[in-house]
Protein backbone atom coordinates (compact mmCIF):
# COMPACT_ATOMS: atom_id res chain seq x y z
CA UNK A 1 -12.74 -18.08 12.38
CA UNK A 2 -13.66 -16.23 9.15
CA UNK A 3 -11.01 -13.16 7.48
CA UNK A 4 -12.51 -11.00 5.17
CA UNK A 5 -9.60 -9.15 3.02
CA UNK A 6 -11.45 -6.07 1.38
CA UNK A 7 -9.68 -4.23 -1.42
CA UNK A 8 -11.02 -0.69 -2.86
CA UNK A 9 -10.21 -0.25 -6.67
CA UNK A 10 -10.95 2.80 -8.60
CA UNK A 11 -9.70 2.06 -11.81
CA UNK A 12 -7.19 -0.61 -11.07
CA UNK A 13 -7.51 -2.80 -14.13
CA UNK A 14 -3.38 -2.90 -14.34
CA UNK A 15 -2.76 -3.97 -10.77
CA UNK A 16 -5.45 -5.31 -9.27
CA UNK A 17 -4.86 -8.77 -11.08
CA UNK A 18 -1.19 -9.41 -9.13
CA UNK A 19 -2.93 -8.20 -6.17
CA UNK A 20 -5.27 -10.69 -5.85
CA UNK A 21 -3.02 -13.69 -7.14
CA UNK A 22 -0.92 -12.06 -4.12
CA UNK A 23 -3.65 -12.29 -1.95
CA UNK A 24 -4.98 -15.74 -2.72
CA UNK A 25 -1.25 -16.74 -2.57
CA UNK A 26 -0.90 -15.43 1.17
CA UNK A 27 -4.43 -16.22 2.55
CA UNK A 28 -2.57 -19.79 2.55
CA UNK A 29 -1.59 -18.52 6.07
CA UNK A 30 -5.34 -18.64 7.32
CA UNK A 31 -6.27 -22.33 5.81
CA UNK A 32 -2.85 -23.48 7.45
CA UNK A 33 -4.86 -22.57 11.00
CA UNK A 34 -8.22 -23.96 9.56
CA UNK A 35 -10.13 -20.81 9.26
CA UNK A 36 -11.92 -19.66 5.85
CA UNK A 37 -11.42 -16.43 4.18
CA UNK A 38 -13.26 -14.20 1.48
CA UNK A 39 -12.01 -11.62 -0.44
CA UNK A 40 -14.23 -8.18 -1.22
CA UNK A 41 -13.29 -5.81 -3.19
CA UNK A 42 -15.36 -2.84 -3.79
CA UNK A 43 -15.35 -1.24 -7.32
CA UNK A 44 -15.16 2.89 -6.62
CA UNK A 45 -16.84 3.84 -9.80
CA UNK A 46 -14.62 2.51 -12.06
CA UNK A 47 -14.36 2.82 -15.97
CA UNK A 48 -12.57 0.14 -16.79
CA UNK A 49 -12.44 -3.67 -16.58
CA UNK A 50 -11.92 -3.53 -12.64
CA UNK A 51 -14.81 -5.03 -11.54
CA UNK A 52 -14.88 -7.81 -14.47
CA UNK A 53 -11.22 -8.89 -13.16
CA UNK A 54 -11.87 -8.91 -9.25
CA UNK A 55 -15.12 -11.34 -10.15
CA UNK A 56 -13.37 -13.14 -12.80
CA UNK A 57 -10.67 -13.85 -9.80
CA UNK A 58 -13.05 -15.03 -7.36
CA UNK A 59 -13.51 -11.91 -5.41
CA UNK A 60 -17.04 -10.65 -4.22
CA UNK A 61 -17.48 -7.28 -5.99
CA UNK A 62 -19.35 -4.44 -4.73
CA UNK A 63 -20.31 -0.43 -6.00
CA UNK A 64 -19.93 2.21 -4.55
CA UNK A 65 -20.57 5.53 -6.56
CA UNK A 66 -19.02 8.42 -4.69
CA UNK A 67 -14.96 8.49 -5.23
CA UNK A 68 -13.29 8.28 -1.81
CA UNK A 69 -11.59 6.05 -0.05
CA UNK A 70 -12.60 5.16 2.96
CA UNK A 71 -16.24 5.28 1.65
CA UNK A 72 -14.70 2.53 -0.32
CA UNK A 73 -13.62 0.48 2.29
CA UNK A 74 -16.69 0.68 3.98
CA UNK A 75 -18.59 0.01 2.01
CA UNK A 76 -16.34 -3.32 0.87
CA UNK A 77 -16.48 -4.61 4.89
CA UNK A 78 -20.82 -4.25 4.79
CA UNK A 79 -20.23 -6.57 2.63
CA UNK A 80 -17.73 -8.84 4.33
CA UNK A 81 -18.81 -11.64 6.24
CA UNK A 82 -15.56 -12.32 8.26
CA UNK A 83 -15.04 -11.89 12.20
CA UNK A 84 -11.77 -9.85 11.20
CA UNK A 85 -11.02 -7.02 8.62
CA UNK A 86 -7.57 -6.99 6.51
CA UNK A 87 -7.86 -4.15 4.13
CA UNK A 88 -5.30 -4.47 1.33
CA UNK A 89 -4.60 -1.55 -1.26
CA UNK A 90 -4.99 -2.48 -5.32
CA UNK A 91 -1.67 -1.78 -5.67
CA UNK A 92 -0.01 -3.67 -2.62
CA UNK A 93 1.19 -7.60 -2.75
CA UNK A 94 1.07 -9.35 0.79
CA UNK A 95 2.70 -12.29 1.41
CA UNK A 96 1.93 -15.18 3.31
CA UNK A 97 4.55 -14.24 5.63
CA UNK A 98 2.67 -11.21 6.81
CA UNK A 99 -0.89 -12.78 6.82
CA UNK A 100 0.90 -15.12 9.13
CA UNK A 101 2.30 -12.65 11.34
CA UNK A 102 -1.54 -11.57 11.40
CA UNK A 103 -3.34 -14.58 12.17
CA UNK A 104 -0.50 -15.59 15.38
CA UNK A 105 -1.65 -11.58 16.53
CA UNK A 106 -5.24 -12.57 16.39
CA UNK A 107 -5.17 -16.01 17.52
CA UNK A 108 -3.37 -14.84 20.27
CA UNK A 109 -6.19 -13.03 21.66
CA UNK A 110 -3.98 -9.78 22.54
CA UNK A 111 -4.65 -7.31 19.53
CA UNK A 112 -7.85 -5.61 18.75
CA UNK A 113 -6.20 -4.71 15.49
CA UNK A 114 -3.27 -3.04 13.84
CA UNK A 115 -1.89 -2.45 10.37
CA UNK A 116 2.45 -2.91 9.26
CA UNK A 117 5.17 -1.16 7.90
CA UNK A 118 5.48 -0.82 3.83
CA UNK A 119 7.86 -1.36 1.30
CA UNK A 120 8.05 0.21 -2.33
CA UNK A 121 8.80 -1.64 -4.89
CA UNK A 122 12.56 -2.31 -6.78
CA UNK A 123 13.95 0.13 -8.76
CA UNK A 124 11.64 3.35 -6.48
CA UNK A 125 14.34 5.83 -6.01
CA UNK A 126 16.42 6.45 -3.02
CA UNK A 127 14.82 10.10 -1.65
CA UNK A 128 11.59 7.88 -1.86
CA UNK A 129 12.49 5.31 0.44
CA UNK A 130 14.08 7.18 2.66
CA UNK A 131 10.69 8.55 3.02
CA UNK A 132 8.88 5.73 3.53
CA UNK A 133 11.47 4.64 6.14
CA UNK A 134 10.85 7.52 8.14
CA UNK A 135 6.52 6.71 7.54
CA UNK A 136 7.75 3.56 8.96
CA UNK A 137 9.49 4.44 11.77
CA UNK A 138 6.48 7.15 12.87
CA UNK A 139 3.92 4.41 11.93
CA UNK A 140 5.27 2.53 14.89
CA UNK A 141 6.13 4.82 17.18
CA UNK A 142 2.34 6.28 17.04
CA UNK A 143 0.87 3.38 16.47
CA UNK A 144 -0.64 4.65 13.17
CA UNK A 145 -1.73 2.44 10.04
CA UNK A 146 -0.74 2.53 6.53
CA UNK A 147 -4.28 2.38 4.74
CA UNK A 148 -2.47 0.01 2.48
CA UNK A 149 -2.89 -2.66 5.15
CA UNK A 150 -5.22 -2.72 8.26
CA UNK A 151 -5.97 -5.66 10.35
CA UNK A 152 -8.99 -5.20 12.78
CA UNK A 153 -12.07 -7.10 14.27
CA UNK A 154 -14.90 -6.39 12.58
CA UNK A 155 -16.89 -5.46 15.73
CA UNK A 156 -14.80 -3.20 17.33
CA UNK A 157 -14.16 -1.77 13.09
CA UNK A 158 -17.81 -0.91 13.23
CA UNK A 159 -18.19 0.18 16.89
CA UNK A 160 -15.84 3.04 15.75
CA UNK A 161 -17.82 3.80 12.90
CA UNK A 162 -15.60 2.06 10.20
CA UNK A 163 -13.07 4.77 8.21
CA UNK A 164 -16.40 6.96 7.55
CA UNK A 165 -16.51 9.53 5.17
CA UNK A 166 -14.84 13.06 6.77
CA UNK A 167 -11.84 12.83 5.33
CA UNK A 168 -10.62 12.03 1.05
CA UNK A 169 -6.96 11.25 2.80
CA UNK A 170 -5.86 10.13 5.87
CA UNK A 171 -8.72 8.54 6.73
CA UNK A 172 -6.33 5.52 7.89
CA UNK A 173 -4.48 7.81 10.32
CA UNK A 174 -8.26 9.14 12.45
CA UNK A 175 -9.41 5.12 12.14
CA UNK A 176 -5.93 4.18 13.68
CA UNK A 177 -6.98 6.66 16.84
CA UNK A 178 -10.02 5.56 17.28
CA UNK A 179 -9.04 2.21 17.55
CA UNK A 180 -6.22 2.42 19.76
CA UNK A 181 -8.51 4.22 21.92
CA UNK A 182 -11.15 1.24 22.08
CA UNK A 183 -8.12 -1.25 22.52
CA UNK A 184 -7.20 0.91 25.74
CA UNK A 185 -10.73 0.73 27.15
CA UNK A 186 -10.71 -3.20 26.22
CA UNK A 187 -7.11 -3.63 27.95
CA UNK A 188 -6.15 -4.49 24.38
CA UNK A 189 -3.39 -3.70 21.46
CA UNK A 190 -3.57 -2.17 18.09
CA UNK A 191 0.12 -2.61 17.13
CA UNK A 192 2.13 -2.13 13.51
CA UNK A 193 3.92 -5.54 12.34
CA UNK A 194 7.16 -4.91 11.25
CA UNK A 195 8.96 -8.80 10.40
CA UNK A 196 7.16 -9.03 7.02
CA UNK A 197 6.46 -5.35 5.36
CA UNK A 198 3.84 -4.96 2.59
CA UNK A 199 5.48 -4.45 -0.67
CA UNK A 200 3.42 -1.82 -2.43
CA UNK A 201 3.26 0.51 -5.31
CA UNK A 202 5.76 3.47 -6.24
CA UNK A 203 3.50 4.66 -8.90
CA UNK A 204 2.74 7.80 -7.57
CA UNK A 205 6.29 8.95 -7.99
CA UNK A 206 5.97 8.20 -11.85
CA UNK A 207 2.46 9.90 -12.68
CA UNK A 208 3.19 12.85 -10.27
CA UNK A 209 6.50 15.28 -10.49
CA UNK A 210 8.35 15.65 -7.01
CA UNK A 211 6.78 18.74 -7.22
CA UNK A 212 3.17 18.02 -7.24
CA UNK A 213 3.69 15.80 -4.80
CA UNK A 214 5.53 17.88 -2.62
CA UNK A 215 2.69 20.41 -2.71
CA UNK A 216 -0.01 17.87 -1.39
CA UNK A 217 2.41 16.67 1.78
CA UNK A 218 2.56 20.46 2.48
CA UNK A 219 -0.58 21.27 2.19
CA UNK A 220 -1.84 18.71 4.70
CA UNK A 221 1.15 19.57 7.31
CA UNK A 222 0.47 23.05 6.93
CA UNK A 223 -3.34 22.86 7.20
CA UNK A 224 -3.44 19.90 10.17
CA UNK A 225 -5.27 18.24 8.05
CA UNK A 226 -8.28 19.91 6.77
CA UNK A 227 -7.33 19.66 3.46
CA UNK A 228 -7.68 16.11 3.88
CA UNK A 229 -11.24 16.72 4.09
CA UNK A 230 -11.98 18.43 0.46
CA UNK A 231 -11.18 16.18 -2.63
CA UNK A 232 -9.96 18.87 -4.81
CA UNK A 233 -7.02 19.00 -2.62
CA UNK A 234 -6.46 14.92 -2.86
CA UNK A 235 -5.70 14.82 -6.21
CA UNK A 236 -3.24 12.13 -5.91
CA UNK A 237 -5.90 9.43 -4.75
CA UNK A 238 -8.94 10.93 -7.15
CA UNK A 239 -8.21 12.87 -10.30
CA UNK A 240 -7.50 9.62 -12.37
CA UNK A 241 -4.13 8.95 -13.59
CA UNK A 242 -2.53 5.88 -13.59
């Protein structure tokens, strides 16, 4: 057996470092059942050092041009060699814990996939994780993924057509649907882990007002998600700050 963690970066030089020590940290749950691993991560036209750290690190790096995310992703699993997918955000630290919880699901031959609840970092403030509480709580009742971690075999990942390139946000959500759908036909599971959250990034709520983002939630409620399909609307993933 053969994982295949992919990471998209778009200018990520500040995080992406403790992401993959995180990452190579955690894999430890995949040698500890004999199989190899290989991190990807694909460089989304960065303009900074994020490409020089991922190789510097180990990681396989690969281009894409166009900014968007689950282009991104895609393009970081052509690359991938492994019979399973975990996509892992720049900004997210798993732990060996949850890679664990992972490879019992897919050694257990039961799951065609799936993805896990989050957790923000210390010191995010309260109104935010009561947010992300509720995320969680929909995330398993739906059976939708958190882009910041997805666990799927690479087969059935491209016999769905991978995350594609429709959407700028979201993406995650339409991959989760398709999937569960396949996992149906298959007399499979796509589940959300739940013992061992992902710890990720708050840093949204310190380059953005509540305001701003406010306004983007909105907008994709309000517009069922079509907004999610322009990138001049998803300026929280692509207009640059961090």
């Amino acid at each position: 057996m053969r994982v295949s963690v992919v990471i998209p970066a778009f200018n990520e030089e500040k995080l992406l470092p403790a992401t993959l020590a995180a990452v190579r940290a955690a894999a430890g749950a995949f040698g500890d059942r004999g199989w190899s691993w290989e991190c990807v991560v694909c460089d989304n036209n960065s303009t900074d050092r994020t490409a020089e750290l991922a190789r510097a690190a180990g990681a396989t790096v690969v281009f894409e041009p166009v900014n968007q995310i689950g282009r991104a992703r895609d393009a970081g699993a052509r690359a991938a060699t492994g019979d399973w997918f975990v996509f892992i955000d720049a900004d997210s630290l798993p732990s060996r814990e949850l890679f664990a919880d992972i490879a019992g699901r897919i050694a257990a031959g039961r799951h065609l996939g799936g993805g896990s609840t989050v957790e923000l970092e210390p010191g995010t403030p309260r109104y935010a994780r009561f947010f992300c509480g509720g995320w969680n709580l929909w995330s398993r009742l739906a059976g939708w993924a958190a882009g910041s971690c997805v666990w799927v075999e690479a087969a059935a990942f491209r016999e769905v057509g991978g995350f594609g390139t429709e959407y700028y946000a979201g993406e995650e959500v339409f991959l989760s649907r398709r999937l569960k759908a396949l996992a149906r036909r298959r007399r499979l599971r796509f589940g959300i882990l739940a013992r061992h959250p992902l710890r990720t990034s708050s840093r949204k709520l310190k380059l953005y007002t509540l305001r701003e983002t406010a306004r983007f939630l909105f907008r994709m409620l309000f517009t069922a998600g079509r907004a999610a399909k322009r990138p001049e609307t998803c300026e929280l993933w692509y207009d640059g700050r961090r």
